[in-house]
Protein backbone atom coordinates (compact mmCIF):
# COMPACT_ATOMS: atom_id res chain seq x y z
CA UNK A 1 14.74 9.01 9.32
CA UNK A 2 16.67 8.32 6.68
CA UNK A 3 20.01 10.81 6.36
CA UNK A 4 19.82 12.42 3.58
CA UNK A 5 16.83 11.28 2.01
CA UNK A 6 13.61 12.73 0.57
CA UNK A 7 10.10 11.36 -0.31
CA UNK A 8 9.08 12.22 -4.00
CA UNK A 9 5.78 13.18 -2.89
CA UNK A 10 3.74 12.72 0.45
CA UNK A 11 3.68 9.12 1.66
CA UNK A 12 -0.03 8.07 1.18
CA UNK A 13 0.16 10.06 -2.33
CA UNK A 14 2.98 7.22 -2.95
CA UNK A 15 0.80 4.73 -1.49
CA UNK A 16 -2.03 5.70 -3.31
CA UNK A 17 -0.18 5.67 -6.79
CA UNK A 18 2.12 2.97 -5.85
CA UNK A 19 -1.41 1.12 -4.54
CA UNK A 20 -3.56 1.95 -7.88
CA UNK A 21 -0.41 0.11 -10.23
CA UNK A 22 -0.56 -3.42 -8.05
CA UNK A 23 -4.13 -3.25 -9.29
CA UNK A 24 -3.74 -2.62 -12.60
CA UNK A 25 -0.97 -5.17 -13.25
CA UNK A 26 -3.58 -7.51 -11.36
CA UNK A 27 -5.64 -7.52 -14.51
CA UNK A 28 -8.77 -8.73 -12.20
CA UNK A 29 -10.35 -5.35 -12.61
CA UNK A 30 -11.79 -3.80 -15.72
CA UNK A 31 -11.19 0.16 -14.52
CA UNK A 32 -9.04 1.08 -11.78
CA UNK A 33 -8.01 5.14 -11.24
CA UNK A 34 -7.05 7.52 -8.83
CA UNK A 35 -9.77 9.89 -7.55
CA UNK A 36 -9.93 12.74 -9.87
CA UNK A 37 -9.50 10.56 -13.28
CA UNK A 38 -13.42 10.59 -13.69
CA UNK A 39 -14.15 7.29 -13.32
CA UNK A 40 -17.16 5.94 -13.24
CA UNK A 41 -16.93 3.63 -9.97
CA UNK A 42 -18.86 1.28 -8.13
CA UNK A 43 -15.91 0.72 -5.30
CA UNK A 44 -13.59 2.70 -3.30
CA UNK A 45 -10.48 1.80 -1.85
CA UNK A 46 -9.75 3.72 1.20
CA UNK A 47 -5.96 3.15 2.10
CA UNK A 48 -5.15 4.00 6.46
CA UNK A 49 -0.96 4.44 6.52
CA UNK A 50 -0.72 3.04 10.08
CA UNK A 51 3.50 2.52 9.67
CA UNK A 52 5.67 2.45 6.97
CA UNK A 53 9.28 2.41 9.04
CA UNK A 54 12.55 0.43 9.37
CA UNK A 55 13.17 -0.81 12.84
CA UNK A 56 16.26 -0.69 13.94
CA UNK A 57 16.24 -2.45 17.17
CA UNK A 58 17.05 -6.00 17.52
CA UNK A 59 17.98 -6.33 13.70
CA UNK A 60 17.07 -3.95 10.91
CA UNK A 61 13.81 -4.71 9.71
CA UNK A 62 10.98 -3.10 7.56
CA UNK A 63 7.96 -2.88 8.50
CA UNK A 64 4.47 -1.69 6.54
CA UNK A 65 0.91 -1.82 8.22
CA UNK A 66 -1.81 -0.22 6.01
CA UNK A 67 -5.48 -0.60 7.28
CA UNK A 68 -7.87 -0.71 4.14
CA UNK A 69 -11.98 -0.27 3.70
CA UNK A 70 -13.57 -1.60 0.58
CA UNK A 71 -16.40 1.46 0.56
CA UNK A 72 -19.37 0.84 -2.07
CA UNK A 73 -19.59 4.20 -3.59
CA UNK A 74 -23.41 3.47 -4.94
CA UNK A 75 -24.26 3.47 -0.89
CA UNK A 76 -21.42 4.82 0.86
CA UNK A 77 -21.41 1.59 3.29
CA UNK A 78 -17.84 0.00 4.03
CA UNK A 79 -18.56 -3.38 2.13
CA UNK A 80 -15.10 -4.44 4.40
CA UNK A 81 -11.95 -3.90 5.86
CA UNK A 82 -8.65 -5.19 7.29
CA UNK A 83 -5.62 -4.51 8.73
CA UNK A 84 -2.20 -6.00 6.55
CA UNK A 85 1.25 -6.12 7.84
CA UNK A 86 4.19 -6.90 5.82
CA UNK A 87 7.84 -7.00 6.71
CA UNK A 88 11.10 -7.43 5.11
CA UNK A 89 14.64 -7.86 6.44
CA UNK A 90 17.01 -5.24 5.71
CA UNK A 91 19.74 -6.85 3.27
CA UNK A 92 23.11 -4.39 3.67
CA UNK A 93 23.58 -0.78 4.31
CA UNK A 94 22.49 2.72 4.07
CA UNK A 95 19.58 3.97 2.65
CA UNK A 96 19.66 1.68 -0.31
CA UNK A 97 19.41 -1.42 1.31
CA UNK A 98 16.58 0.27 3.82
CA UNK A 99 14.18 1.49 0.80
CA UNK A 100 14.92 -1.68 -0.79
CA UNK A 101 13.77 -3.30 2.14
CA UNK A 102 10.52 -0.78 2.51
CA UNK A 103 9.76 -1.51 -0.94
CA UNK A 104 9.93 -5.38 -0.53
CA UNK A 105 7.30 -5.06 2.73
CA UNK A 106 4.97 -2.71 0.59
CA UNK A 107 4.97 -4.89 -2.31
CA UNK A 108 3.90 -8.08 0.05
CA UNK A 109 0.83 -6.20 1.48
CA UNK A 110 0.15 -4.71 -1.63
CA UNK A 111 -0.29 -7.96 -3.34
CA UNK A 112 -2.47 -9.22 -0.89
CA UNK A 113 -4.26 -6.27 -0.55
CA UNK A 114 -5.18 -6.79 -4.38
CA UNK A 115 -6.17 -10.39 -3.46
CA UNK A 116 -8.72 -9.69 -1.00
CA UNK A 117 -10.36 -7.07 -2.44
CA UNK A 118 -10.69 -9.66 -5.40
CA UNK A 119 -12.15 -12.28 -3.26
CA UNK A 120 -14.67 -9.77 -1.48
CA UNK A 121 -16.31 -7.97 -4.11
């Protein structure tokens, strides 16, 4: 909890959008969208928030674990899937430093998020 603070939207929409941009900027894939943007698709990425938190106990500490399914949407069988952790220590103080911190650990599993799903389809 942090004081004072407010998510812009619901946490896996964030994840979602946040997800669908690391993509993009990849450049390894010709079409990537959000569901609802009338794609025409031939993967799925289906995105399991498992923690997004700052641990506070025994040094402050970020910590992001997202469990993700490659789903082939021509068959609707899970092609793959794996669990990524990512963690960042929290430089400073106050909610700043924390979401700075958040933001570091997301962008680490994000990246390699975008590098599996390279390698396995």
């Amino acid at each position: 909890f942090l004081k004072g603070a407010q998510w812009a939207d619901r946490l896996p929409l964030i994840v979602q959008a946040r997800l669908a941009e690391t993509f993009q900027r990849s450049g390894s894939f010709a079409g990537v969208g959000k569901p609802g943007e009338g794609l025409a698709i031939d993967y799925q990425i289906i995105v399991e928030v498992r923690s997004f938190e700052v641990r506070v106990n025994g040094g402050e500490h970020a910590d992001v674990d997202l469990f993700v399914r490659i789903l082939n949407d021509r068959n609707g069988e899970v092609r793959a899937s794996k669990d990524f952790t990512a963690g960042a220590p929290v430089s400073g103080s106050g909610n700043a430093a924390y979401v700075r911190a958040l933001d570091n650990a997301f962008g680490q599993a994000a990246t390699n998020i975008v590098r599996w799903t390279d390698q396995t389809i």
